[in-house]
PDB file of N, CA and C in Angstrom:
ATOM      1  N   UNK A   1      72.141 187.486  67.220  1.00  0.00           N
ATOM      2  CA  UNK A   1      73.227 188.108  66.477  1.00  0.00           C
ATOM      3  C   UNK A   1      74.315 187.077  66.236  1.00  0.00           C
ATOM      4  N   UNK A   2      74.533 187.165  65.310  1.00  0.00           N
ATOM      5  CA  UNK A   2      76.084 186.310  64.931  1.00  0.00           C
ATOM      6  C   UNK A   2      77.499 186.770  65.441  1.00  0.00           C
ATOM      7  N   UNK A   3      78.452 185.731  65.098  1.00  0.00           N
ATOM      8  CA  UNK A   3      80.211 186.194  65.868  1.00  0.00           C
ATOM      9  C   UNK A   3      80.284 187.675  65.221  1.00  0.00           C
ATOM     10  N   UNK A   4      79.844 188.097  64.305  1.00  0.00           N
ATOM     11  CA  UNK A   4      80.837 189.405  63.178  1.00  0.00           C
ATOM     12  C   UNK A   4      80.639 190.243  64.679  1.00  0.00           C
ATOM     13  N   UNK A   5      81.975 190.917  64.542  1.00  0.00           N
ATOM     14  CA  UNK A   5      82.640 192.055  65.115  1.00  0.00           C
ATOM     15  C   UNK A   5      81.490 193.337  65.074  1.00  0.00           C
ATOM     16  N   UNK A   6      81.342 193.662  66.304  1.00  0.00           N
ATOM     17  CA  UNK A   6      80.217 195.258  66.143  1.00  0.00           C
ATOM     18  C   UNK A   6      80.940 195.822  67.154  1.00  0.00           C
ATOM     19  N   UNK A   7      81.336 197.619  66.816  1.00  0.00           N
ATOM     20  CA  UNK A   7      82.394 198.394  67.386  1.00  0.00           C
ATOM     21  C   UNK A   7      81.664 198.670  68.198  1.00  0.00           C
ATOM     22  N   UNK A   8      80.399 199.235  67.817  1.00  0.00           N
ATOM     23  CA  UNK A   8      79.226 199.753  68.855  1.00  0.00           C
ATOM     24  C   UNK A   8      78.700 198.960  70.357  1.00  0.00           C
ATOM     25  N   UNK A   9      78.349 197.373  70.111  1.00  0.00           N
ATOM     26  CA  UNK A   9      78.416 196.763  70.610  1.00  0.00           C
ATOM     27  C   UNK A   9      79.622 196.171  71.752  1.00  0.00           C
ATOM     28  N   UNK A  10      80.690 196.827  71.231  1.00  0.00           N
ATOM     29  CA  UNK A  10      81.971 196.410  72.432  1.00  0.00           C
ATOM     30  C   UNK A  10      82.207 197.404  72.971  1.00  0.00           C
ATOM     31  N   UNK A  11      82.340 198.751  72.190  1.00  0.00           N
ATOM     32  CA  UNK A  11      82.098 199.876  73.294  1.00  0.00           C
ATOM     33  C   UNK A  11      80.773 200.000  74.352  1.00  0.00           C
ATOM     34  N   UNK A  12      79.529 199.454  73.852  1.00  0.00           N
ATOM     35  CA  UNK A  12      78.440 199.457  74.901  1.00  0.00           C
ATOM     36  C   UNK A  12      79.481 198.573  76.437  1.00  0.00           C
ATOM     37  N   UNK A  13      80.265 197.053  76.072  1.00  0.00           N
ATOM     38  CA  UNK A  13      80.635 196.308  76.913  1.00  0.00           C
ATOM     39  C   UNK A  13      81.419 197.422  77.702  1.00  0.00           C
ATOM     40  N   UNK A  14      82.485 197.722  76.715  1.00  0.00           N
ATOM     41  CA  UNK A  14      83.119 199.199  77.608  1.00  0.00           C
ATOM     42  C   UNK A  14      83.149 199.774  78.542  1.00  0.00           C
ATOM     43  N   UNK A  15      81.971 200.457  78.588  1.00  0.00           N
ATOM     44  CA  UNK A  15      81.120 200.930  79.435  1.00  0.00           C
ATOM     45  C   UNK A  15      80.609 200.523  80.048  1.00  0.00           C
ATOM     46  N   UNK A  16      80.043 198.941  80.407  1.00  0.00           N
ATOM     47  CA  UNK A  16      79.031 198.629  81.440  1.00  0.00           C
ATOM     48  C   UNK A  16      80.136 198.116  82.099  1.00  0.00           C
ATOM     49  N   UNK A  17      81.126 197.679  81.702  1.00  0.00           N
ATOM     50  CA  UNK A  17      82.364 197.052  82.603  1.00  0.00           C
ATOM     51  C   UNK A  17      82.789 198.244  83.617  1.00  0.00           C
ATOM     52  N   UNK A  18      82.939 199.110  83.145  1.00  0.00           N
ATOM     53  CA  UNK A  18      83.652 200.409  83.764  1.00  0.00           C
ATOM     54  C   UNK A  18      82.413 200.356  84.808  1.00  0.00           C
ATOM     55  N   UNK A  19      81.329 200.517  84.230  1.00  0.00           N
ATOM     56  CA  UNK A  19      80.312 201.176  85.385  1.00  0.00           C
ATOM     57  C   UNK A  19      80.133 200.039  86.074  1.00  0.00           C
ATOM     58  N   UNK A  20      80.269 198.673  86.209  1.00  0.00           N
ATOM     59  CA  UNK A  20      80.273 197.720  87.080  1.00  0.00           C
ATOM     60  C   UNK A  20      81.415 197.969  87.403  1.00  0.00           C
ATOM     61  N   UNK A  21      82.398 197.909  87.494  1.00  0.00           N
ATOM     62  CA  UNK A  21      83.808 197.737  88.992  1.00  0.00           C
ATOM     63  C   UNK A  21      83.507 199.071  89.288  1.00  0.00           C
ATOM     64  N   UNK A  22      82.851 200.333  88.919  1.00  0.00           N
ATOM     65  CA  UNK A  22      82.426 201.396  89.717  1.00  0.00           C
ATOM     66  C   UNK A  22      82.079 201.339  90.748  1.00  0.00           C
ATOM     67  N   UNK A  23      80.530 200.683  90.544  1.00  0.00           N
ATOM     68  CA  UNK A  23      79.460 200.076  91.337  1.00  0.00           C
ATOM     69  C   UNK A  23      80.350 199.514  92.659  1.00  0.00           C
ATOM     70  N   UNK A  24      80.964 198.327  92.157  1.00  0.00           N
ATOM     71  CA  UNK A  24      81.239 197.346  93.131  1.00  0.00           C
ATOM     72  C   UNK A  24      82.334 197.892  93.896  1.00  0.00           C
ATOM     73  N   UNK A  25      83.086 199.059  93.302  1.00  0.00           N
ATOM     74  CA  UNK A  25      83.861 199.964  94.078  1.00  0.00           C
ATOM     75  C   UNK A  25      83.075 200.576  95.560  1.00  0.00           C
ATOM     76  N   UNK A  26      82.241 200.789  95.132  1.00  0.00           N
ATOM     77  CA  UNK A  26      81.423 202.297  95.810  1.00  0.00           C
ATOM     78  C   UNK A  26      80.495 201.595  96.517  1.00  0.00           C
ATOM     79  N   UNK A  27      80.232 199.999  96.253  1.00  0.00           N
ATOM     80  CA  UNK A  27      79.239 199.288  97.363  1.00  0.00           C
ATOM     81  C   UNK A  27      77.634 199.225  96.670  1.00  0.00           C
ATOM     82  N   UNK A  28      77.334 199.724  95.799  1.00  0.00           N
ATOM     83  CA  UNK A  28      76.160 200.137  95.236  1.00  0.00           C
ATOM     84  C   UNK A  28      75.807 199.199  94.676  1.00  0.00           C
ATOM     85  N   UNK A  29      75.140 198.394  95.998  1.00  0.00           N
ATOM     86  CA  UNK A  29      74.634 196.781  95.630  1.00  0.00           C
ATOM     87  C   UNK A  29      73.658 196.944  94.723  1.00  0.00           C
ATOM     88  N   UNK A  30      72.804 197.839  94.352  1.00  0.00           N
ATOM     89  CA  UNK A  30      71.479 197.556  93.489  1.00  0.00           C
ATOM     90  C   UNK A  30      72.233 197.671  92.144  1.00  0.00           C
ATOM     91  N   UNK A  31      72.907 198.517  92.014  1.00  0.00           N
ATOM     92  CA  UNK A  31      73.598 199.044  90.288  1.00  0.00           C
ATOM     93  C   UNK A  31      74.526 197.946  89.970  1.00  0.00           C
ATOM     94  N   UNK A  32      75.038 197.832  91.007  1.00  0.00           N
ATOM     95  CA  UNK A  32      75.984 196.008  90.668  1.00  0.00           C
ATOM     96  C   UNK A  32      74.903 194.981  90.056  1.00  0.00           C
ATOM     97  N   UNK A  33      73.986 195.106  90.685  1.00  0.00           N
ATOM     98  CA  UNK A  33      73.027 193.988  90.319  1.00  0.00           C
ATOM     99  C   UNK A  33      72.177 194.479  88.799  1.00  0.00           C
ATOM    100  N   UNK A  34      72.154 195.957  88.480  1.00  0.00           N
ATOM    101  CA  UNK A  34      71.506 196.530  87.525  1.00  0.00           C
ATOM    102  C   UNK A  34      72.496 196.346  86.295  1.00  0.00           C
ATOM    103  N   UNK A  35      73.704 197.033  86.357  1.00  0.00           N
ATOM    104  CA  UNK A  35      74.211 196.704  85.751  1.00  0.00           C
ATOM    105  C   UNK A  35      74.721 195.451  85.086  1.00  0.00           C
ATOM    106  N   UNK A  36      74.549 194.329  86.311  1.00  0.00           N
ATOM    107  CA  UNK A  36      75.536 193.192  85.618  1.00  0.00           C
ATOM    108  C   UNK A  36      74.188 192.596  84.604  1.00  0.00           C
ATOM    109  N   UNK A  37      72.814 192.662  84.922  1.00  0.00           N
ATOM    110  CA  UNK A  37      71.930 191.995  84.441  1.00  0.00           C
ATOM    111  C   UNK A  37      72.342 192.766  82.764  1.00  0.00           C
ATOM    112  N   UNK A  38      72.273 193.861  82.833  1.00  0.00           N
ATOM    113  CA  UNK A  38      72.802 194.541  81.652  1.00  0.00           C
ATOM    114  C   UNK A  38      74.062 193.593  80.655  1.00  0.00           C
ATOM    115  N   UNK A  39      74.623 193.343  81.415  1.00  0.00           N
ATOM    116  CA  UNK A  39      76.034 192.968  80.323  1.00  0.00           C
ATOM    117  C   UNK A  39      75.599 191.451  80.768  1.00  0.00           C
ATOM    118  N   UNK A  40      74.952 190.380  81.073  1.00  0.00           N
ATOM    119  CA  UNK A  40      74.021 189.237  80.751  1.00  0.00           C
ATOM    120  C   UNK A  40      73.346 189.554  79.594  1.00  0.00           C
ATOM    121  N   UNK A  41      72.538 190.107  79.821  1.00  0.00           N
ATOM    122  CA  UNK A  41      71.813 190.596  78.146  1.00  0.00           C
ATOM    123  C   UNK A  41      72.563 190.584  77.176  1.00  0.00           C
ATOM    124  N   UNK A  42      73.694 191.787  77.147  1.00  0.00           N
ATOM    125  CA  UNK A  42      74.575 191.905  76.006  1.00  0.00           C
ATOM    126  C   UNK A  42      75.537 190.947  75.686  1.00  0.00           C
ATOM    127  N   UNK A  43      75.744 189.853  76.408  1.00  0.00           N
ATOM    128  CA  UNK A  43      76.249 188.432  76.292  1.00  0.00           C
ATOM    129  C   UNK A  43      75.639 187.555  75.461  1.00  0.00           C
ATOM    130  N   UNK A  44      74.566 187.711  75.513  1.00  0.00           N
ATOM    131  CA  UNK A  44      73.472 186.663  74.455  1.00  0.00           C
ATOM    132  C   UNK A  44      73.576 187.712  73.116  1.00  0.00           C
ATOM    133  N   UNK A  45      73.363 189.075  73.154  1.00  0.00           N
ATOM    134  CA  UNK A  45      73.619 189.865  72.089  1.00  0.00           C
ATOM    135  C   UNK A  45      74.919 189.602  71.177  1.00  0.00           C
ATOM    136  N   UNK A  46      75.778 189.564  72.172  1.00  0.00           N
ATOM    137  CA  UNK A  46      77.085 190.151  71.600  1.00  0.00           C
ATOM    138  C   UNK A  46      77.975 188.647  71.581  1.00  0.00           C
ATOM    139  N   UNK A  47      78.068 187.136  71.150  1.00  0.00           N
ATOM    140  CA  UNK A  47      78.832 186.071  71.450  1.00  0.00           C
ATOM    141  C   UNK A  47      80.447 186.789  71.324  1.00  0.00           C
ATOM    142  N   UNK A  48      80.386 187.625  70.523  1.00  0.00           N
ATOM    143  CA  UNK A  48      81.980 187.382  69.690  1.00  0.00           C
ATOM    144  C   UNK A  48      82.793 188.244  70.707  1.00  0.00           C
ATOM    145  N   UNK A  49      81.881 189.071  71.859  1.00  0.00           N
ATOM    146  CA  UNK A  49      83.300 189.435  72.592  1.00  0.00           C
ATOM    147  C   UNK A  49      83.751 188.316  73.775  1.00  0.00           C
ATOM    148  N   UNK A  50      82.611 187.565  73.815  1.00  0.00           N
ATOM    149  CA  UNK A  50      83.162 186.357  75.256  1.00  0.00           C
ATOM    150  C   UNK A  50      82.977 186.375  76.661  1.00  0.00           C
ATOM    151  N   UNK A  51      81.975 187.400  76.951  1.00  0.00           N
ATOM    152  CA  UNK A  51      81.245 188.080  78.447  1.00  0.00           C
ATOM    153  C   UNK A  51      81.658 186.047  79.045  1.00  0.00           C
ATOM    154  N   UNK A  52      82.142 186.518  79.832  1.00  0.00           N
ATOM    155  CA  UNK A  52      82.047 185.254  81.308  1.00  0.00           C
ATOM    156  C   UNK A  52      81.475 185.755  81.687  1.00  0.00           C
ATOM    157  N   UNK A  53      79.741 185.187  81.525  1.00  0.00           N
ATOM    158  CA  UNK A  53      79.143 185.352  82.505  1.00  0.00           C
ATOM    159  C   UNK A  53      78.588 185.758  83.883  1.00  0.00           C
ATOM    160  N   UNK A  54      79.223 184.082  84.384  1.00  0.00           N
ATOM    161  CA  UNK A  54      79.402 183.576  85.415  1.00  0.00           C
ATOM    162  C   UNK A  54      79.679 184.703  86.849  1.00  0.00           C
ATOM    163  N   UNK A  55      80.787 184.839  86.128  1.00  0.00           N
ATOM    164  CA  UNK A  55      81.753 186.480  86.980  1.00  0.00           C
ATOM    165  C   UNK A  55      79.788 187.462  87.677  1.00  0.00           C
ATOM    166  N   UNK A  56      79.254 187.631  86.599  1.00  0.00           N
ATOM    167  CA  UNK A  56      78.890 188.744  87.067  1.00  0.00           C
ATOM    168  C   UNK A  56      76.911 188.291  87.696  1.00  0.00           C
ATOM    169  N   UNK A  57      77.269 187.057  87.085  1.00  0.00           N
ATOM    170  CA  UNK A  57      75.760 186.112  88.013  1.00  0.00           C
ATOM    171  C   UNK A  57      76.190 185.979  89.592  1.00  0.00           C
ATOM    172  N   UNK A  58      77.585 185.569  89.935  1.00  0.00           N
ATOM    173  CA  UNK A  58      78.129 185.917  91.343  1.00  0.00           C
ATOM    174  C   UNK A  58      78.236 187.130  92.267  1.00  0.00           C
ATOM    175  N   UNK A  59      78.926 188.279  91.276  1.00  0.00           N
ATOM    176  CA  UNK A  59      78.606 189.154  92.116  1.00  0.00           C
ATOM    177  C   UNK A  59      76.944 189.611  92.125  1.00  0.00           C
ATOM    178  N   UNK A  60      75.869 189.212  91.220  1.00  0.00           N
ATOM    179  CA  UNK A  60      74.710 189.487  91.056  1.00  0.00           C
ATOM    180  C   UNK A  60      74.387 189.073  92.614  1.00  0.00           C
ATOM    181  N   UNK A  61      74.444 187.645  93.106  1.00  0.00           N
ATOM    182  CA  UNK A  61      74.395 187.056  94.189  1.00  0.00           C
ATOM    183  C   UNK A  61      74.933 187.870  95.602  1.00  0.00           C
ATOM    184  N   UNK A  62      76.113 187.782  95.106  1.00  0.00           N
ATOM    185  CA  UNK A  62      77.112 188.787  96.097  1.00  0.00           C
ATOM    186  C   UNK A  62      76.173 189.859  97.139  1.00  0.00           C
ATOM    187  N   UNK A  63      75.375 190.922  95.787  1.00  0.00           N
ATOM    188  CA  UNK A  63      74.802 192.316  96.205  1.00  0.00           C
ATOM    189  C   UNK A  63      73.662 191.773  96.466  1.00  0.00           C
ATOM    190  N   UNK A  64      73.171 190.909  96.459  1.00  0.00           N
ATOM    191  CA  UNK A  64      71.775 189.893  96.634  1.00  0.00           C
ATOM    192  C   UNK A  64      71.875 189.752  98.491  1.00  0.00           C
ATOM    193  N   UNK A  65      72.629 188.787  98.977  1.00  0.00           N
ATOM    194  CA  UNK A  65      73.200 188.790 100.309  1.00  0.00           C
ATOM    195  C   UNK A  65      73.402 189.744 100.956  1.00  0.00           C
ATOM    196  N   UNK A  66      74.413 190.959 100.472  1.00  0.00           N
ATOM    197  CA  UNK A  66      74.365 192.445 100.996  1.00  0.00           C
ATOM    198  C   UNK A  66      73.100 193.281 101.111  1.00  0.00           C
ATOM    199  N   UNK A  67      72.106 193.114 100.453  1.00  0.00           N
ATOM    200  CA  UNK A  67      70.748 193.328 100.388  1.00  0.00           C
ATOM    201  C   UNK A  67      69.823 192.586 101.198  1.00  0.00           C
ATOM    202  N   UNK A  68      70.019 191.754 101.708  1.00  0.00           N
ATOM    203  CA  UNK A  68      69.422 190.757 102.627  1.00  0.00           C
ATOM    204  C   UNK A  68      68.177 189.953 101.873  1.00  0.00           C
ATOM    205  N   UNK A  69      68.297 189.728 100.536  1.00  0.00           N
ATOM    206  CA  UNK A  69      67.587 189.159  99.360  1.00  0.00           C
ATOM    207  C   UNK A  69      68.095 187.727  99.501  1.00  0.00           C
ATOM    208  N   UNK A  70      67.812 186.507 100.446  1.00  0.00           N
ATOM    209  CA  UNK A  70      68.503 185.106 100.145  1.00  0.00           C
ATOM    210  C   UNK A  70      67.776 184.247  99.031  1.00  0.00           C
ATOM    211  N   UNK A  71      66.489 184.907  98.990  1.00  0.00           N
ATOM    212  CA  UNK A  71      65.848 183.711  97.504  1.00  0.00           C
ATOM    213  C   UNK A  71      66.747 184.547  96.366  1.00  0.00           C
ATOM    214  N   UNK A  72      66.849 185.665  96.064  1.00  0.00           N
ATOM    215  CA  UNK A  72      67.301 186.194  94.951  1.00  0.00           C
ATOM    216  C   UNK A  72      69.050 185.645  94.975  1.00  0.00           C
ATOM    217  N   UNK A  73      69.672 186.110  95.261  1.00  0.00           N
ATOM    218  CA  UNK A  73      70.876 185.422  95.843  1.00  0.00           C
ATOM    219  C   UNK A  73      71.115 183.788  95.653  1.00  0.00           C
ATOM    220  N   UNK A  74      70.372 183.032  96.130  1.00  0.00           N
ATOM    221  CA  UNK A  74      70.238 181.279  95.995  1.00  0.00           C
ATOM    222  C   UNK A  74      70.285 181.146  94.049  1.00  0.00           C
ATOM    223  N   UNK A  75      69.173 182.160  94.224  1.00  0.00           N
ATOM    224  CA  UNK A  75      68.683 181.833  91.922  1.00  0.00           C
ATOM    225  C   UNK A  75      70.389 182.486  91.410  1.00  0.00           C
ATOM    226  N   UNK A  76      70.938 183.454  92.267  1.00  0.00           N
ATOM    227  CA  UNK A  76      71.755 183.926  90.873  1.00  0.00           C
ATOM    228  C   UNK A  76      73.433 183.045  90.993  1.00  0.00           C
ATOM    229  N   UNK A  77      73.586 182.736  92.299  1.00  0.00           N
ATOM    230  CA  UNK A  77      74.783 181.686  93.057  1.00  0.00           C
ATOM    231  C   UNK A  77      74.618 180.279  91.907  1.00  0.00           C
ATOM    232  N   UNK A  78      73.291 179.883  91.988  1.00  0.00           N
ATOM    233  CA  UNK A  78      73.052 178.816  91.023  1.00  0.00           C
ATOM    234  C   UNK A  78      73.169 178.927  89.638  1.00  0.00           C
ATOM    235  N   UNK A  79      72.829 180.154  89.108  1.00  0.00           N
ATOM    236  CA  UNK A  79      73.197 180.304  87.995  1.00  0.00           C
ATOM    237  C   UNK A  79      74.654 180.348  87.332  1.00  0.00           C
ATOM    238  N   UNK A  80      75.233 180.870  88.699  1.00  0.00           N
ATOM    239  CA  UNK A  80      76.476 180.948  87.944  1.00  0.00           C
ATOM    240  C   UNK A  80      77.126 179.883  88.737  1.00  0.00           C
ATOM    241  N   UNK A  81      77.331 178.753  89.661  1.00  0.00           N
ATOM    242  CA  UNK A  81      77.251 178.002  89.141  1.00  0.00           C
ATOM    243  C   UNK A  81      77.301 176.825  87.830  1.00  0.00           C
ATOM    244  N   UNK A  82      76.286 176.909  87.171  1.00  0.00           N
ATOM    245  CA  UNK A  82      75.358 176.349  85.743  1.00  0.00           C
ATOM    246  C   UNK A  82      76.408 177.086  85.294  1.00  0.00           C
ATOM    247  N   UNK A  83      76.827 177.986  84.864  1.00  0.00           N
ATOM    248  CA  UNK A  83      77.782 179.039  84.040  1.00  0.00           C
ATOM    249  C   UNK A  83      79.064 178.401  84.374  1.00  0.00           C
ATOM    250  N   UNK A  84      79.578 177.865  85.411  1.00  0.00           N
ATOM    251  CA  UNK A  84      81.223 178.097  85.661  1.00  0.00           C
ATOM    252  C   UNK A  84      81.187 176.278  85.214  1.00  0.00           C
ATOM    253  N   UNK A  85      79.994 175.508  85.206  1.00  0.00           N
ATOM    254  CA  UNK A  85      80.058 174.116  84.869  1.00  0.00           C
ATOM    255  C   UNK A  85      79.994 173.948  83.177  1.00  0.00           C
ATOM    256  N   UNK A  86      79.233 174.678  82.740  1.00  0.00           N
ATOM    257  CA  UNK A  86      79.128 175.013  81.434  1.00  0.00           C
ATOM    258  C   UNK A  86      80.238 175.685  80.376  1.00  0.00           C
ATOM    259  N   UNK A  87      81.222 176.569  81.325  1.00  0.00           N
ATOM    260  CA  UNK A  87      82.257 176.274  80.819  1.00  0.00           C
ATOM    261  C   UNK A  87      83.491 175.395  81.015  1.00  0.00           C
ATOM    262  N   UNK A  88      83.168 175.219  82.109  1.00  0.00           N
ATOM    263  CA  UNK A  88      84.202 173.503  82.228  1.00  0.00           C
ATOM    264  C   UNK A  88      83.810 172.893  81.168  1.00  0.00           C
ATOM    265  N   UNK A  89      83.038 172.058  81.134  1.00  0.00           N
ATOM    266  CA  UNK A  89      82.448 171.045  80.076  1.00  0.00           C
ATOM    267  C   UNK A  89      82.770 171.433  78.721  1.00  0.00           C
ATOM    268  N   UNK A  90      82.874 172.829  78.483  1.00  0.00           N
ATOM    269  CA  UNK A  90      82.942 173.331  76.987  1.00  0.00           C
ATOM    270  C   UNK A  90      84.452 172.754  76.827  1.00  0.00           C
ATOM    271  N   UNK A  91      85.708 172.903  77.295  1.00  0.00           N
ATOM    272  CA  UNK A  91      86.945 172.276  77.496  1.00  0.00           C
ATOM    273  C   UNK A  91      87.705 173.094  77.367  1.00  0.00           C
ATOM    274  N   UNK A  92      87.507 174.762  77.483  1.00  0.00           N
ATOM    275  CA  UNK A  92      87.976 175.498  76.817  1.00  0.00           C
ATOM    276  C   UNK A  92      88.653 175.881  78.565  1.00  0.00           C
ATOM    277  N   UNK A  93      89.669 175.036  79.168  1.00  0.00           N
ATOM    278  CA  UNK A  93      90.151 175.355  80.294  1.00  0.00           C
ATOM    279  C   UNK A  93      91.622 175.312  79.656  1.00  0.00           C
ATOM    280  N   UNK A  94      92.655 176.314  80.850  1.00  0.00           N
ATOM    281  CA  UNK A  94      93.517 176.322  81.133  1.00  0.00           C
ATOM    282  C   UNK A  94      94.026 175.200  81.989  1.00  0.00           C
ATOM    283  N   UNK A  95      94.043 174.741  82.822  1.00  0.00           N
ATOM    284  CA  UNK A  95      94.573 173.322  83.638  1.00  0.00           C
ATOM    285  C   UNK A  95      92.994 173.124  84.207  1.00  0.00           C
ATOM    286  N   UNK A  96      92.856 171.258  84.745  1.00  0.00           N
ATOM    287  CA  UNK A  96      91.874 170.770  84.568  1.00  0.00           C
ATOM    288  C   UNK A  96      91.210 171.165  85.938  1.00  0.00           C
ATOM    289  N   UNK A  97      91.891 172.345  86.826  1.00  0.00           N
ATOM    290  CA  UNK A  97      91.595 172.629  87.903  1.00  0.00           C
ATOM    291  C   UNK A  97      90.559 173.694  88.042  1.00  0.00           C
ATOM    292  N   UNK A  98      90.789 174.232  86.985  1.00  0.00           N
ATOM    293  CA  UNK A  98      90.218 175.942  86.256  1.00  0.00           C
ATOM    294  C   UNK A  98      88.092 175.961  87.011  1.00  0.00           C
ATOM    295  N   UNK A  99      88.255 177.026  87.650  1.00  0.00           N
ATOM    296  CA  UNK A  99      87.419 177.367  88.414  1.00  0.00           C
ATOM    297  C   UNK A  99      86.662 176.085  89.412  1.00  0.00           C
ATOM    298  N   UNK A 100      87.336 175.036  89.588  1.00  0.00           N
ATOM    299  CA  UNK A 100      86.696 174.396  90.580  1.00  0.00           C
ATOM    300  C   UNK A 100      87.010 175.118  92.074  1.00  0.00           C
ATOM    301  N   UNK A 101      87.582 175.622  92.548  1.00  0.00           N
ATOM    302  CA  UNK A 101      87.333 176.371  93.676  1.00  0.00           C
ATOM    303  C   UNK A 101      86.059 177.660  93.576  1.00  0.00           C
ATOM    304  N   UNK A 102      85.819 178.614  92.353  1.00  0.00           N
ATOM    305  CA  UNK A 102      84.708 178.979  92.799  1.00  0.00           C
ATOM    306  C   UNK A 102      83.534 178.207  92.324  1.00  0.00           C
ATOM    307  N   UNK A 103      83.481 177.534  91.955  1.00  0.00           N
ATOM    308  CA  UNK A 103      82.158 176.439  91.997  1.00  0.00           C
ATOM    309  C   UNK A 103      81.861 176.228  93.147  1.00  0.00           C
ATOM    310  N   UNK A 104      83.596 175.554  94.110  1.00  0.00           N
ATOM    311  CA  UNK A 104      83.090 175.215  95.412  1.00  0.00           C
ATOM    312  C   UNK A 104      82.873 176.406  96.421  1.00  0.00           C
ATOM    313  N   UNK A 105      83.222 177.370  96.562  1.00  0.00           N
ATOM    314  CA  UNK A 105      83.014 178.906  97.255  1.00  0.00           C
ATOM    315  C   UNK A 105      81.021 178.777  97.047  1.00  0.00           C
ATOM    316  N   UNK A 106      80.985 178.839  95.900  1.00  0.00           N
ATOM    317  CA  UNK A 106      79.698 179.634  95.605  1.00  0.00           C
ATOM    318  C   UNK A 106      78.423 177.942  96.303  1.00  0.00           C
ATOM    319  N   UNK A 107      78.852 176.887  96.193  1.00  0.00           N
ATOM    320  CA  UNK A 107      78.011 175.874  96.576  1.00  0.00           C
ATOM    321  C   UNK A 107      77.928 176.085  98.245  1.00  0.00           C
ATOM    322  N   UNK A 108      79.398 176.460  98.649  1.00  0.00           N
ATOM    323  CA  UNK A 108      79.131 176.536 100.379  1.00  0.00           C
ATOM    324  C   UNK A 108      78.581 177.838 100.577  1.00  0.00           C
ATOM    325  N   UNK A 109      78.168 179.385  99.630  1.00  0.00           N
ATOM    326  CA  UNK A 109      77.728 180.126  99.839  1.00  0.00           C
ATOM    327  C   UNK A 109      76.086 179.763  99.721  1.00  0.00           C
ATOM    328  N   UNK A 110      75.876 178.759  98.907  1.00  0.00           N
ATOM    329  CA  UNK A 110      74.078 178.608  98.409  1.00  0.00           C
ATOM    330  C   UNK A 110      73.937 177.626 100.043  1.00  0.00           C
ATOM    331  N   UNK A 111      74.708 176.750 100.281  1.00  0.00           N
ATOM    332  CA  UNK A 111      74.426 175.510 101.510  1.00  0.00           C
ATOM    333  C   UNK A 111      74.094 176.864 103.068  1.00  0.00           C
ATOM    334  N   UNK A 112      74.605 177.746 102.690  1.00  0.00           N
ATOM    335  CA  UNK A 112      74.504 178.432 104.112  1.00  0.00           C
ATOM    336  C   UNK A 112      73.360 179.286 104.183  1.00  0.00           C
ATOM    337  N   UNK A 113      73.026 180.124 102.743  1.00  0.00           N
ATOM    338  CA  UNK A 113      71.888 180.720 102.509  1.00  0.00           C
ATOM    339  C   UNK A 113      70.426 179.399 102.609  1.00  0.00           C
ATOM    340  N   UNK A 114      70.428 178.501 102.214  1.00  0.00           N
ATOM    341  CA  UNK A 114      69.499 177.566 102.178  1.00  0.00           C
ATOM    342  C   UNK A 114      69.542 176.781 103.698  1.00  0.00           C
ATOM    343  N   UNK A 115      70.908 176.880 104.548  1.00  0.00           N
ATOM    344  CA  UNK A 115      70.343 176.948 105.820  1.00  0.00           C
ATOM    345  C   UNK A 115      69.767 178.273 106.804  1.00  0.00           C
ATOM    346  N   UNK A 116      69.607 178.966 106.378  1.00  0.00           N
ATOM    347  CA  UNK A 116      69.549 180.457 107.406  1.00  0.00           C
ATOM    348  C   UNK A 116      70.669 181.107 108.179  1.00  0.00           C
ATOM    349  N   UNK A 117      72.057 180.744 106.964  1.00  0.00           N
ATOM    350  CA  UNK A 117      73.049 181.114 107.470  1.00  0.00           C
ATOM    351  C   UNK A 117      73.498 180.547 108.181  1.00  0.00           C
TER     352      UNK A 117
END
């Protein structure tokens, strides 16, 4: 899909946003993880609203760990990751500091899962 504006398409975001901080309200590690894969999808669908990713490949990870899932967890920490470097590099930062702390959070979260905690 191209940048043009779709109403349908941002109200779908709407909604999966709402029902993700639901989720992550209420602890409902699988729907955190259901949902966010959801609004990943609609990120590649939808460029023109600007889904950060990243945000929701972490908590993907997050409910991964709470689940006691560490290979699943390791893949989605890394991904976002790849996501929070990918938008560094794009240059599209606020000061040149802009998410290097969770880069580093999420690298000492993958170093501890890849030791057995």
């Amino acid at each position: 899909m191209d940048d043009d504006w779709n109403d349908a398409l941002f109200e779908q975001w709407q909604e999966l946003r709402k029902s993700h901080k639901e989720a992550k309200r209420a602890k409902d590690h699988r729907v955190v993880i259901k949902i966010g894969a959801e609004i990943i999808e609609l990120a590649g669908r939808a460029p023109f609203i600007g889904i950060f990713v990243a945000v929701f490949q972490k908590d993907a990870g997050d409910a991964y760990v709470k689940l006691d899932d560490a290979p699943a967890a390791i893949v989605h920490y890394g991904q976002a990751i790849k996501s929070f470097e990918a938008h560094r590099a794009s240059g599209n930062l606020r000061t040149p500091d802009d998410f290097l702390a969770d880069i580093e959070k999420l690298q000492k979260k993958l170093a501890k899962l890849k030791n057995g905690k």
